[in-house]
Protein backbone atom coordinates (compact mmCIF):
# COMPACT_ATOMS: atom_id res chain seq x y z
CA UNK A 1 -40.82 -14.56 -25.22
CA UNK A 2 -37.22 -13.37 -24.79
CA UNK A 3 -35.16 -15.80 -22.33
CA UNK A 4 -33.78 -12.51 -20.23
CA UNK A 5 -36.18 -9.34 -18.83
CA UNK A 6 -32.87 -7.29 -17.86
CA UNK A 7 -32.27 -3.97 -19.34
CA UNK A 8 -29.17 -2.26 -20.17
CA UNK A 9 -27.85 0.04 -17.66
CA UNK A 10 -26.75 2.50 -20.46
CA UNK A 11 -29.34 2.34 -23.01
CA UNK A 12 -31.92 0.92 -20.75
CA UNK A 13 -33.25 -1.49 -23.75
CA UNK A 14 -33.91 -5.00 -23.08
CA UNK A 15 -31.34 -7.85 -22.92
CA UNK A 16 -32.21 -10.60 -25.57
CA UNK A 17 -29.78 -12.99 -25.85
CA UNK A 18 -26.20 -13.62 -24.06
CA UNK A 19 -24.52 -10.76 -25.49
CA UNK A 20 -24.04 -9.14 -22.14
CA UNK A 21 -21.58 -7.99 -19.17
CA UNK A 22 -22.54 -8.93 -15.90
CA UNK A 23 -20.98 -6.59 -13.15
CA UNK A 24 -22.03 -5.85 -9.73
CA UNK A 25 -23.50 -2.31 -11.43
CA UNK A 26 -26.07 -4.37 -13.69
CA UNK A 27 -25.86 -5.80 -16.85
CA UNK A 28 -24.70 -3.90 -19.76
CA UNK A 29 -24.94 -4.54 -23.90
CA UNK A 30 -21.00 -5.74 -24.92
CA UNK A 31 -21.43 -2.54 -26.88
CA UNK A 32 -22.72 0.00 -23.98
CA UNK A 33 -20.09 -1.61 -21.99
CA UNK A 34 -17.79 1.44 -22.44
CA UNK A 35 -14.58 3.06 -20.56
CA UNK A 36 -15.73 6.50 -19.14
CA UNK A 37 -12.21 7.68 -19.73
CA UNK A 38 -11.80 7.15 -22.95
CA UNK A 39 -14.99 5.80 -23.88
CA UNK A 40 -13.88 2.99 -26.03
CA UNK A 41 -15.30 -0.45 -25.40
CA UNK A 42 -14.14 -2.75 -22.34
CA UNK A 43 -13.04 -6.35 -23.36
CA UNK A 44 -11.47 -7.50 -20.71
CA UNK A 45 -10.14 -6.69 -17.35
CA UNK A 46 -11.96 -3.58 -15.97
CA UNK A 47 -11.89 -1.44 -12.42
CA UNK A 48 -14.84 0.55 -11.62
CA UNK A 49 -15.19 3.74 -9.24
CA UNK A 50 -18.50 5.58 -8.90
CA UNK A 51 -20.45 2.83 -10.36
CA UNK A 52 -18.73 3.40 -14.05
CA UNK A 53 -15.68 1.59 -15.22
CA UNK A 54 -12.60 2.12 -16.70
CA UNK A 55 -9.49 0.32 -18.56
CA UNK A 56 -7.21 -0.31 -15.99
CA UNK A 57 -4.44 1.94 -18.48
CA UNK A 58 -7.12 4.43 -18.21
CA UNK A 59 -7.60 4.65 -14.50
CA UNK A 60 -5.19 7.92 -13.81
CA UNK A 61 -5.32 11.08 -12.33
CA UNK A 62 -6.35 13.75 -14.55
CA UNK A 63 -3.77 16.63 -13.67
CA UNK A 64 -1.05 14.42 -13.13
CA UNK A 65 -1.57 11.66 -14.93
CA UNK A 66 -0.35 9.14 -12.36
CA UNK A 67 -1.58 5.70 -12.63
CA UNK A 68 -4.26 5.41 -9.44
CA UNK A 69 -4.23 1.74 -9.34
CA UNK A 70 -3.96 0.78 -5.56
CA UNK A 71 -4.14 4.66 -4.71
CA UNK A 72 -6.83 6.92 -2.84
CA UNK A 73 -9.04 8.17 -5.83
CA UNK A 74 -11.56 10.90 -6.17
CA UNK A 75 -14.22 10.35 -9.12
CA UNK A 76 -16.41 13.82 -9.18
CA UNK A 77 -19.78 13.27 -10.36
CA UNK A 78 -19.15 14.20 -14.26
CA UNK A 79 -16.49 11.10 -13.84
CA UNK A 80 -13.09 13.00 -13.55
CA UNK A 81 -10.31 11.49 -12.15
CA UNK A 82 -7.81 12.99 -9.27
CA UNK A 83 -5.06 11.63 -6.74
CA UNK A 84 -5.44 13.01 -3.52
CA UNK A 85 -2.83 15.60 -4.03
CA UNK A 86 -4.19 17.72 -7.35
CA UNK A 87 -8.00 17.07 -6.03
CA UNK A 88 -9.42 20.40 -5.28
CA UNK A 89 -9.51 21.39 -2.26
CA UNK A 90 -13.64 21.65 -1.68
CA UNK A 91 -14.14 18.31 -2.95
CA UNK A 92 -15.27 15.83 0.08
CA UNK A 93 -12.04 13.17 0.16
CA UNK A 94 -14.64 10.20 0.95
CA UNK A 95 -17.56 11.02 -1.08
CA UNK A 96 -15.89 13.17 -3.73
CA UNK A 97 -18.57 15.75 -3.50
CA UNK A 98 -18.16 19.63 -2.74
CA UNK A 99 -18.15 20.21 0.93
CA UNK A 100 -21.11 23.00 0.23
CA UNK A 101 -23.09 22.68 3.73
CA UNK A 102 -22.94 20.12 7.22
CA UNK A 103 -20.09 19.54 9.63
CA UNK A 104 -16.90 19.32 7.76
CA UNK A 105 -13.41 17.60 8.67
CA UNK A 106 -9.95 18.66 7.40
CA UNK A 107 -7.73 15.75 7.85
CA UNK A 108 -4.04 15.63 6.36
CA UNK A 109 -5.14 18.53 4.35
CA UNK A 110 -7.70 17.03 2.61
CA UNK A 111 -11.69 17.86 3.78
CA UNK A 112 -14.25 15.39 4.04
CA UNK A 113 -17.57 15.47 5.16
CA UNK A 114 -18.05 14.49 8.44
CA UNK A 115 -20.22 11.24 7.35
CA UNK A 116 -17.98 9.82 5.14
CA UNK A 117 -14.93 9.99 7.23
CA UNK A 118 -15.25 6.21 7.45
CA UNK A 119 -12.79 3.34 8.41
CA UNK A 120 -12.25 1.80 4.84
CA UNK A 121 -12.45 -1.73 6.31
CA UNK A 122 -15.42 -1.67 8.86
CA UNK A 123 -17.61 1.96 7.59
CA UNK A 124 -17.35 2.83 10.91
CA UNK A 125 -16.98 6.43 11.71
CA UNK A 126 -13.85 8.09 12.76
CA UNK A 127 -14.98 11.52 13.27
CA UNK A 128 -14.29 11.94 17.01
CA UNK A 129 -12.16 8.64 17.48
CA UNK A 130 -8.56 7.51 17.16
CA UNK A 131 -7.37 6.41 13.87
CA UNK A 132 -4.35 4.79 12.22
CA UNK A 133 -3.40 5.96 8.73
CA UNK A 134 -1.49 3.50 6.48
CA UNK A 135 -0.79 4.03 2.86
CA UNK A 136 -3.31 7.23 2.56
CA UNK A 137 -6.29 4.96 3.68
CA UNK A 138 -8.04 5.25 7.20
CA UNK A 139 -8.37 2.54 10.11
CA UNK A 140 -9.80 2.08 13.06
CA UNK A 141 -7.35 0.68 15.49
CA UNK A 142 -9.83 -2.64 15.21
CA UNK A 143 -9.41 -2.80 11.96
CA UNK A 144 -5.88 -1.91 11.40
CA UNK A 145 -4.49 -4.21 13.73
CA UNK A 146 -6.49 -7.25 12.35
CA UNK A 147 -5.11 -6.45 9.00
CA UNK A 148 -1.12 -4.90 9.65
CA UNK A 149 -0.13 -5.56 13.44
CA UNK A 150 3.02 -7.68 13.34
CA UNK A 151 2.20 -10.94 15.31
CA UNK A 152 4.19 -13.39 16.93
CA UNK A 153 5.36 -16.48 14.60
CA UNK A 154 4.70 -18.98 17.81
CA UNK A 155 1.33 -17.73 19.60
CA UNK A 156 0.15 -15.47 17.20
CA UNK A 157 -0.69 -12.51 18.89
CA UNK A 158 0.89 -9.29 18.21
CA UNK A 159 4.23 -8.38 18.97
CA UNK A 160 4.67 -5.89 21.85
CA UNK A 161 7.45 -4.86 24.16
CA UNK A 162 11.10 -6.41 23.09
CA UNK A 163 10.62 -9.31 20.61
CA UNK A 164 13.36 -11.18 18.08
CA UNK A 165 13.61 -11.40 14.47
CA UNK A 166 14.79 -14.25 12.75
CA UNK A 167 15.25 -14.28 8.89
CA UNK A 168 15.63 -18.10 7.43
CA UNK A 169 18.17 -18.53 5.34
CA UNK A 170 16.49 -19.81 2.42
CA UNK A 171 13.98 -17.71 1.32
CA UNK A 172 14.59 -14.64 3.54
CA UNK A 173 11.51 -14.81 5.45
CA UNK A 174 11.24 -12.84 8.59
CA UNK A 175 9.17 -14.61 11.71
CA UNK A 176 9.05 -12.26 14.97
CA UNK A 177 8.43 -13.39 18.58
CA UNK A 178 7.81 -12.48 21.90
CA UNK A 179 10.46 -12.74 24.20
CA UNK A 180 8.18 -15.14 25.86
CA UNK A 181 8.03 -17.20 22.88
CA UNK A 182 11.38 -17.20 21.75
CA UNK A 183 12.49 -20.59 22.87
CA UNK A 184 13.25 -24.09 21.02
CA UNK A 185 9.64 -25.28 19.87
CA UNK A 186 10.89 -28.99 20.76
CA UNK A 187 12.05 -28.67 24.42
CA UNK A 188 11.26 -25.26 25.39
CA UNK A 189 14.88 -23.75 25.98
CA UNK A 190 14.95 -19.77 26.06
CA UNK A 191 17.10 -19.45 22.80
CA UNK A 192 18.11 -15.39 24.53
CA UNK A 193 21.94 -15.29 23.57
CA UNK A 194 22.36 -18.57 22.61
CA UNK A 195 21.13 -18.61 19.11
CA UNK A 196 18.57 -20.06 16.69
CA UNK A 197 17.84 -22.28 14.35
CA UNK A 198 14.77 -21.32 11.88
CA UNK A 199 13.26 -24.97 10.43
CA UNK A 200 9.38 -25.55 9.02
CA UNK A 201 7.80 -21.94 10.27
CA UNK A 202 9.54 -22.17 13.46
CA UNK A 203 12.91 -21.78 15.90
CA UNK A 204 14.85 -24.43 17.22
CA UNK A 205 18.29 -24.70 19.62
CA UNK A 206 20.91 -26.61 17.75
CA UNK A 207 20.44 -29.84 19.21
CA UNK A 208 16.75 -30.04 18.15
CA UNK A 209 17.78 -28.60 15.17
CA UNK A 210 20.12 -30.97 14.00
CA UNK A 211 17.42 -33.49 14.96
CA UNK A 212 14.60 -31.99 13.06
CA UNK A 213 16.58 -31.21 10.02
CA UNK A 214 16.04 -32.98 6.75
CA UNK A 215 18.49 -35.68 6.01
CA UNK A 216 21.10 -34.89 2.63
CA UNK A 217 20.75 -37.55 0.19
């Protein structure tokens, strides 16, 4: 009796022993385990598209051999890679099928079928609704907000309307807030024209400041 029933999802024979890849596609032989790029075996890190995988070296666009790491990618069905710009131009943008029959979308010159125009975060539709694009990807203004709105360093929500940056001076990192919120976090003094003092995450007027501040050895 073998101690595993699974069967490889390339050569569909049986798994016998724990010489095996485990991925979210099924389990795979180490040596059916291949890159559909270049079709040499995968050893270690791999990023998948379609439901086949690829060397991360290997992942690029086929005309222009750009690297598509953290880029829009269309895999056709026979596994060929393109960036959104050299895709052609009846291939679905979602799906990367040809748009051959249904309702069909052209957005930012790129088609899709009208199904699989799709906020990338929720799957919810965008045919018909109002969408935010960032970095070539698709959002619904849910979604996008959640993820990218700039929000207020003191209550969180996002920023809106006038609002003040402050940059602290040590590690250069930027906190925004509401005019509302922009006041000393100790005693509540508007700090409007009168200057802050970034400590710990938050702003401070000099006094508090001063207070607050660790102590030089």
């Amino acid at each position: 009796m073998t101690p595993f029933s699974f069967r490889c999802e390339r050569c569909r024979d049986v798994i016998s022993n724990m010489d095996m890849i485990d991925t979210q596609n099924g389990y795979f032989h180490t040596e059916c385990f291949l890159c559909s790029a270049c079709n040499k075996g995968i050893l270690g890190e791999y990023l998948t598209c379609n439901e086949v995988f690829f060397h991360p070296e290997c992942l690029n666009c086929s005309v222009c051999k750009q690297s598509l790491i953290d880029q829009p990618i269309m895999c056709t069905t026979e596994h060929k890679l393109f960036c959104s710009k050299d895709a052609p131009r009846d291939l679905c943008a979602g799906c990367s099928q040809r748009c051959e029959s249904g309702r069909v979308l052209q957005i930012d010159d790129r088609i899709w079928h009208e199904a699989c125009f799709v906020c990338v975060e929720c799957r919810k539709s965008l045919a018909g609704q109002n969408f935010i694009t960032h970095n070539s990807r698709y959002y619904c203004k849910m979604d996008y907000q959640t993820l990218f709105a700039v929000r207020c360093a003191r209550c969180s929500k996002e920023t809106k309307g006038q609002c003040f940056k402050i940059k602290a001076p040590l590690d250069g990192t930027e906190m925004v807030f509401h005019e509302s919120c922009y006041n000393c976090a100790q005693c509540k003094a508007k700090l409007k024209g009168k200057g802050s003092y970034p400590l710990n995450g938050d702003v401070y007027c000099k006094l508090h400041y001063d207070e607050n501040k660790p102590q030089q050895m």
